[in-house]
N, C-alpha and C. Protein backbone atom coordinates (compact mmCIF):
# COMPACT_ATOMS: atom_id res chain seq x y z
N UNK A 1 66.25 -19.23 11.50
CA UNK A 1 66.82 -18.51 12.61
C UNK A 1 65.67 -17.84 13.36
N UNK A 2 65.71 -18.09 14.72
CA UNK A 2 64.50 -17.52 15.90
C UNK A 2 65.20 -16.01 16.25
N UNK A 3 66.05 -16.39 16.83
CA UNK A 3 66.78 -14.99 17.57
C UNK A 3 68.27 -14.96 17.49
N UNK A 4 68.66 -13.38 17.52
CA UNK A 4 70.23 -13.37 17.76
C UNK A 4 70.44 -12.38 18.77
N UNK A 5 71.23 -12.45 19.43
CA UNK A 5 72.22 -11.86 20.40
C UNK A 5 73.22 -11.52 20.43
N UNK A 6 73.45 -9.53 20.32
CA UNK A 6 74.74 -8.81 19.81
C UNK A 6 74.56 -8.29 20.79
N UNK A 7 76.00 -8.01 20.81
CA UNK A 7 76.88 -7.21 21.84
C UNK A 7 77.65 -6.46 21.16
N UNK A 8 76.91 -4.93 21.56
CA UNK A 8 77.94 -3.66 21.35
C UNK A 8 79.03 -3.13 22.21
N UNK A 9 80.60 -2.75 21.62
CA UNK A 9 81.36 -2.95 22.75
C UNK A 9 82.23 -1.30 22.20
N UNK A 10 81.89 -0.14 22.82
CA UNK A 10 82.18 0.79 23.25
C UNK A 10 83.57 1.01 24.09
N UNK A 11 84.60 1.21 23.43
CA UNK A 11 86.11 1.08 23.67
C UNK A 11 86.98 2.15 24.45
N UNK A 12 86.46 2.53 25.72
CA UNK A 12 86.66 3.16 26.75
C UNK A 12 87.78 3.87 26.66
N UNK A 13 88.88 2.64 26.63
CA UNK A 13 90.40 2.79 26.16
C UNK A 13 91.12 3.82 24.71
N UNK A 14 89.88 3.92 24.18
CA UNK A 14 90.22 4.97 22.52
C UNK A 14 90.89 5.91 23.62
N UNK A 15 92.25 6.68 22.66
CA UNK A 15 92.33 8.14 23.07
C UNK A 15 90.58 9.22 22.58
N UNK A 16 90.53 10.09 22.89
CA UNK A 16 89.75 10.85 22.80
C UNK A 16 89.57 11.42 21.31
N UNK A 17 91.33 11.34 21.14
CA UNK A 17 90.65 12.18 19.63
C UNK A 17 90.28 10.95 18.66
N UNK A 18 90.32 9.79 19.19
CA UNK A 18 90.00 8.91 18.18
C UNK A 18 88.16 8.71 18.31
N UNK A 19 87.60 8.94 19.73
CA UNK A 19 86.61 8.85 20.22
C UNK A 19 85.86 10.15 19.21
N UNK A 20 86.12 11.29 19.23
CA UNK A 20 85.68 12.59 18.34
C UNK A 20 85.70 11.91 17.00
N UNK A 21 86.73 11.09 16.41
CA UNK A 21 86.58 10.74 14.99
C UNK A 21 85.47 10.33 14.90
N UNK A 22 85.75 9.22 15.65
CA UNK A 22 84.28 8.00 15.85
C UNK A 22 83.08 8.79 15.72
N UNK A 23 82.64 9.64 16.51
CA UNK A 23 81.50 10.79 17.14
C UNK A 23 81.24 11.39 15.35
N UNK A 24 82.17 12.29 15.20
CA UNK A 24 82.10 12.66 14.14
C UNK A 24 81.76 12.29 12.84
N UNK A 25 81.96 10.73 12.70
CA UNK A 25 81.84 10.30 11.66
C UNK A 25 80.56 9.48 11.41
N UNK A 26 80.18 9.60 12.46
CA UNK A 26 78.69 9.07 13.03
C UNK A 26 77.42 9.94 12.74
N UNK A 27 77.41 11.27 12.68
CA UNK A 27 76.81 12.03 12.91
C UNK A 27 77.24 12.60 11.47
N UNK A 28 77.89 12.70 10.77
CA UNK A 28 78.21 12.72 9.34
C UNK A 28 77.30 11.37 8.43
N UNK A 29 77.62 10.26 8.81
CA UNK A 29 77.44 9.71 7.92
C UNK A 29 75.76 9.33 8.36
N UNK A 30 75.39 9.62 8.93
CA UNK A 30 73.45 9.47 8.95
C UNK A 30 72.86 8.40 8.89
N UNK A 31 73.66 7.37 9.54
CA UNK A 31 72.57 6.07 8.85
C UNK A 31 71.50 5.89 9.84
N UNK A 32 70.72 5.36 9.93
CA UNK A 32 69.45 5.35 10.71
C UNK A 32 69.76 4.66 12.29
N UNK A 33 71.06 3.78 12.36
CA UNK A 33 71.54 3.62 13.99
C UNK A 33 72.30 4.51 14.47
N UNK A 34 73.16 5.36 13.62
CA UNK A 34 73.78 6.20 13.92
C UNK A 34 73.76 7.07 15.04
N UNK A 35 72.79 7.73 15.05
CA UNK A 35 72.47 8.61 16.44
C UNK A 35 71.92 8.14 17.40
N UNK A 36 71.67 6.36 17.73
CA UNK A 36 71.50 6.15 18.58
C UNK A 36 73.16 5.77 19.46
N UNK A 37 74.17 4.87 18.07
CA UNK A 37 75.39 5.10 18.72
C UNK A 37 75.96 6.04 19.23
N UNK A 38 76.39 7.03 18.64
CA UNK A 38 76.44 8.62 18.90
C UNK A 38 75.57 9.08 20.63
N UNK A 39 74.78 8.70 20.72
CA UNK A 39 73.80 8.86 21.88
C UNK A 39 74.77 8.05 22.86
N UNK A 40 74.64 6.59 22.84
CA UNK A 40 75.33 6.02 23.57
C UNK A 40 76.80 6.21 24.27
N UNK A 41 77.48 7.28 22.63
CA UNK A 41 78.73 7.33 23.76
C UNK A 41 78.67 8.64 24.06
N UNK A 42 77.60 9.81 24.26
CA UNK A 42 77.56 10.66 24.81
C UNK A 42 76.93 10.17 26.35
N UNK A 43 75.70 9.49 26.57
CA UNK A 43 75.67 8.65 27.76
C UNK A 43 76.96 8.30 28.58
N UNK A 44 78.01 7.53 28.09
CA UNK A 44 78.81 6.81 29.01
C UNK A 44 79.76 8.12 28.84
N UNK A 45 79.91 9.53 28.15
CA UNK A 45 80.66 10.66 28.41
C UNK A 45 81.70 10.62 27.88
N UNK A 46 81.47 9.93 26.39
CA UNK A 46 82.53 10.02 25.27
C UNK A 46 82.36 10.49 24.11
N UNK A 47 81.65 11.44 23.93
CA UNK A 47 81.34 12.22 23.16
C UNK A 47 82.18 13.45 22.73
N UNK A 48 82.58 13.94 21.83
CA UNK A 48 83.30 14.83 21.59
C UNK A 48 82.68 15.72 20.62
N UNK A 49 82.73 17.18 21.38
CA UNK A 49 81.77 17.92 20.47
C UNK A 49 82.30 17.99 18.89
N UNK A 50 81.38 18.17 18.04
CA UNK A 50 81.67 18.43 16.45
C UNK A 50 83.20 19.32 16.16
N UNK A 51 83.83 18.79 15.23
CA UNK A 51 84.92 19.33 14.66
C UNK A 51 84.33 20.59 13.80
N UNK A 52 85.24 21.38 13.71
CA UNK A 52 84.72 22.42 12.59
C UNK A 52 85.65 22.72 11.55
């Protein structure tokens, strides 16, 4: 295998509080792409601040 080509697909359509799960569980669970996803849907303004 030379190369692959992924497509990340960021689901506009989530209600919000499902978007905060997402957010949340991202930023909980730490894996090393994590906060760049997390980044990304604060970019497109789907970010939901931390639960407490």
């Amino acid at each position: 295998m030379f190369q692959v080509l992924a497509k990340f697909k960021y689901d506009d359509h989530k209600s919000a509080e499902h978007r905060a799960r997402v957010a949340d569980g991202l930023r909980g669970r730490g894996e090393p792409r994590d906060a760049g996803a997390e980044a990304q849907l604060a970019r497109r303004g789907l970010r939901h601040e931390p639960s407490e």
